[in-house]
N, C-alpha and C. Protein backbone atom coordinates (compact mmCIF):
# COMPACT_ATOMS: atom_id res chain seq x y z
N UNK A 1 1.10 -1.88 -19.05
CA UNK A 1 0.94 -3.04 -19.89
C UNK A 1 1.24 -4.30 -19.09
N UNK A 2 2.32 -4.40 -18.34
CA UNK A 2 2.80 -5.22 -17.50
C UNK A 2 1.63 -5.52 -16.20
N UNK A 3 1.28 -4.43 -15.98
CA UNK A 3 0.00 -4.91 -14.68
C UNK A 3 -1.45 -5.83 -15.68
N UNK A 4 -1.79 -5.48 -17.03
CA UNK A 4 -2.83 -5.91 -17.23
C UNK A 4 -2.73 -7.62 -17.95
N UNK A 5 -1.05 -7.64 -18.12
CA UNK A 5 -0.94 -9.25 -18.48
C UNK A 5 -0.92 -9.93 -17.20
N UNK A 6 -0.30 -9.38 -15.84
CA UNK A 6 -0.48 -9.93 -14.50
C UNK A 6 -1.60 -10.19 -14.05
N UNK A 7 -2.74 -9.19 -13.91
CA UNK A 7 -4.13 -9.13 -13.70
C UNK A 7 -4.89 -10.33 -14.45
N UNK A 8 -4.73 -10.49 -16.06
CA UNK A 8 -4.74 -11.27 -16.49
C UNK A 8 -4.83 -12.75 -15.79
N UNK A 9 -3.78 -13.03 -15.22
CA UNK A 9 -2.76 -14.24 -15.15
C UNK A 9 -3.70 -14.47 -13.38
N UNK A 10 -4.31 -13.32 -12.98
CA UNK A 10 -4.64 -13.84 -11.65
C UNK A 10 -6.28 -14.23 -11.95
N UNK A 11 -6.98 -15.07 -11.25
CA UNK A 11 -8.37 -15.52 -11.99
C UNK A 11 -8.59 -15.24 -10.02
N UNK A 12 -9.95 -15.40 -9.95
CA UNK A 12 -10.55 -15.76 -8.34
C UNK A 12 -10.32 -16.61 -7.47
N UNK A 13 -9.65 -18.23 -8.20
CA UNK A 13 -9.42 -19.12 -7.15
C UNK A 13 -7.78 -18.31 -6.38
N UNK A 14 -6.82 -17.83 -7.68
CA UNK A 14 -5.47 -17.54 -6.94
C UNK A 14 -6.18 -16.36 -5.93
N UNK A 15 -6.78 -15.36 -6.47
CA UNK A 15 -7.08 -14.35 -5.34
C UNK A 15 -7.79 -14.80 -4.30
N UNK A 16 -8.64 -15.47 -3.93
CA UNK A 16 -8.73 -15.90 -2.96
C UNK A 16 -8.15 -16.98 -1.80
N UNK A 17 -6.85 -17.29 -2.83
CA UNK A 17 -5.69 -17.87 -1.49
C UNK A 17 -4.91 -16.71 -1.60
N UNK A 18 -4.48 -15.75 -2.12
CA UNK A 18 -3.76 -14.72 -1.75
C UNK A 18 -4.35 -14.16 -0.30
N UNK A 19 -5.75 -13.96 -0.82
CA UNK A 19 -6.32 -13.20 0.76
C UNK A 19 -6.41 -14.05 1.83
N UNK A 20 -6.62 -15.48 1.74
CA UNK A 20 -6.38 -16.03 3.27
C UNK A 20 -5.12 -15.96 3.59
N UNK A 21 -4.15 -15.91 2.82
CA UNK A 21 -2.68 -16.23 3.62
C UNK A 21 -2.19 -14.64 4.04
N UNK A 22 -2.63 -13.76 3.43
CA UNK A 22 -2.73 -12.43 3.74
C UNK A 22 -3.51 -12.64 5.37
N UNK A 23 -4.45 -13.15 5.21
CA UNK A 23 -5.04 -13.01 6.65
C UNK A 23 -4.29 -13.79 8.16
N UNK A 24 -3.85 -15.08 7.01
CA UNK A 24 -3.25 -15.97 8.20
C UNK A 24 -2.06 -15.05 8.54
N UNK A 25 -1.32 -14.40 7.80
CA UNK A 25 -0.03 -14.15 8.07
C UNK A 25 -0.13 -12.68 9.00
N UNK A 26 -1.15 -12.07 8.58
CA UNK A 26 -0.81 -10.18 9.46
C UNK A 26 -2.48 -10.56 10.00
N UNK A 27 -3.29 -11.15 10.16
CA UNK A 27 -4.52 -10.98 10.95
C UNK A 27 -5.45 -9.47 10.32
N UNK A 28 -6.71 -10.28 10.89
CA UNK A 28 -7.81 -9.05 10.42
C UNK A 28 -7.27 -7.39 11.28
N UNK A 29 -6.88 -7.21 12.02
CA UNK A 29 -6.36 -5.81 12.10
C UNK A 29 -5.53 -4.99 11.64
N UNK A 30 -4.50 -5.95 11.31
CA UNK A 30 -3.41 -5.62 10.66
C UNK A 30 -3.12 -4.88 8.82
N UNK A 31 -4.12 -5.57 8.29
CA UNK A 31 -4.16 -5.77 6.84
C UNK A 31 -4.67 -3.86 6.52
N UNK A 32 -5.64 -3.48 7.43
CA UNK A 32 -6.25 -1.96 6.83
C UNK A 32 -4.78 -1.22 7.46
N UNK A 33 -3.95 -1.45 8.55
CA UNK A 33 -3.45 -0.62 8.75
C UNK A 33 -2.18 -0.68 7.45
N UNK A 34 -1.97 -1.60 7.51
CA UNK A 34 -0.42 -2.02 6.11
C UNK A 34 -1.42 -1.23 5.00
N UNK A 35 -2.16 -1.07 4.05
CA UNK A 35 -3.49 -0.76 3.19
C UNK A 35 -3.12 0.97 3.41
N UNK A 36 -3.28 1.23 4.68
CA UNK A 36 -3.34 2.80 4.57
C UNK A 36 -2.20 3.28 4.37
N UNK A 37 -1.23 2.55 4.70
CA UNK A 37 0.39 2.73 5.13
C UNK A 37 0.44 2.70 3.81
N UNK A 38 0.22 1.90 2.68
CA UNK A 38 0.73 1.56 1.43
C UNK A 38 -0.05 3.00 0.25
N UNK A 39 -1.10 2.94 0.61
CA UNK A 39 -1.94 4.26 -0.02
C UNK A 39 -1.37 5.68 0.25
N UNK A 40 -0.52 6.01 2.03
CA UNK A 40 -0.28 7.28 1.95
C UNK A 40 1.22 7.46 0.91
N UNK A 41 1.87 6.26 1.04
CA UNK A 41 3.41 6.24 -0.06
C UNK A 41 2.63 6.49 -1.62
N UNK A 42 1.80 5.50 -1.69
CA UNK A 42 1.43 6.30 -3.51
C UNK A 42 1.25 7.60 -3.63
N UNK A 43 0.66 8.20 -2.47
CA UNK A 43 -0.01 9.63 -2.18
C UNK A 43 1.29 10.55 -2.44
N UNK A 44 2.22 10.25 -1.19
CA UNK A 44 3.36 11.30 -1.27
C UNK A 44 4.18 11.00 -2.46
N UNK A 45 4.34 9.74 -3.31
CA UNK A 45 4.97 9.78 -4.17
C UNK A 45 4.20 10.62 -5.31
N UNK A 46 3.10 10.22 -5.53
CA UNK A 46 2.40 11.03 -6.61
C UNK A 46 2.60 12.45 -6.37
N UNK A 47 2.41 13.03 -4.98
CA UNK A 47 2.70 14.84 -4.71
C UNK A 47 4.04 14.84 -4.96
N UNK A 48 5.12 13.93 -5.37
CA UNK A 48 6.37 14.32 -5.27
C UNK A 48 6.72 14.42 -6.43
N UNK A 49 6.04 13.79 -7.51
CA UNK A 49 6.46 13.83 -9.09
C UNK A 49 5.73 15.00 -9.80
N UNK A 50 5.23 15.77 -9.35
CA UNK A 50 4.36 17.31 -9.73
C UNK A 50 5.26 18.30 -9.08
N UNK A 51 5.44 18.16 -7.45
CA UNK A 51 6.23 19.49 -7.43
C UNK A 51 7.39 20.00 -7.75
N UNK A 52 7.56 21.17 -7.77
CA UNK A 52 9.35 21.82 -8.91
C UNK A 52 9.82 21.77 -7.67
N UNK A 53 10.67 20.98 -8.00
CA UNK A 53 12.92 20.91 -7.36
C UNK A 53 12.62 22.74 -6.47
N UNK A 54 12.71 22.42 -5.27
CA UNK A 54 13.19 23.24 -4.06
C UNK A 54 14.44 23.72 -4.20
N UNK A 55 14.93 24.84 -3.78
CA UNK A 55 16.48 25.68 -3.58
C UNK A 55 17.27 24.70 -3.35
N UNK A 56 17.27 23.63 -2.11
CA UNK A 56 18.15 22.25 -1.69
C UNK A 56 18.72 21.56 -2.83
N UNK A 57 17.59 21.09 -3.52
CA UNK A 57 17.49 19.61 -4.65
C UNK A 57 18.11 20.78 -5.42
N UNK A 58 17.87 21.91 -5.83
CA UNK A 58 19.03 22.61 -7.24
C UNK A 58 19.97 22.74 -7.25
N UNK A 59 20.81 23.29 -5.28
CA UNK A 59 22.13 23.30 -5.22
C UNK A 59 22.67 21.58 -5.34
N UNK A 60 22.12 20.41 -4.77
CA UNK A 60 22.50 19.39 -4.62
C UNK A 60 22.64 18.65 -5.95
N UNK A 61 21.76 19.47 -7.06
CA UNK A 61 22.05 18.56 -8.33
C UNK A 61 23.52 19.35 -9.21
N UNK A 62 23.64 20.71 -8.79
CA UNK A 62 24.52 21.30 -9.29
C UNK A 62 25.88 21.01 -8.79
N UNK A 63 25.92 20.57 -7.57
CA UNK A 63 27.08 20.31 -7.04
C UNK A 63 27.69 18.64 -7.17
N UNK A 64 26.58 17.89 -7.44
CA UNK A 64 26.43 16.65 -8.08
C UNK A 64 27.05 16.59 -9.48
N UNK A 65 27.28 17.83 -10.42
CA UNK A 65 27.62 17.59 -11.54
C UNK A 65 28.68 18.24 -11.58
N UNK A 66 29.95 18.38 -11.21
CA UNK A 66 31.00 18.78 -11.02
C UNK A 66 32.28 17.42 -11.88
């Protein structure tokens, strides 16, 4: 809900000074590599909220609740 009142709130003139100062600040090479860097963290976070708690994470939550 919070992203679509933000989205909202951004029109084309703000997005297009977002992307030049994006450019001035990390340059045209820079921007796909930060982009992929930022896509593989959604990635491993998303594989991390599906898989079941490992032997480690069960002793560590059990010993956590002492």
């Amino acid at each position: 809900m919070l992203i679509t009142i933000l989205l909202g709130l951004i029109g084309g003139p703000e997005l297009a000074v977002i992307i030049i100062a994006l450019l001035l600040l990390f340059g045209g090479k820079k921007i796909p590599e930060l982009m992929r860097g930022l896509g593989q963290g959604v990635k491993a976070f998303k594989d991390g909220q599906f898989e079941e708690p490992t032997k480690e994470q069960h002793s560590a939550d059990k010993s956590g609740n002492n």
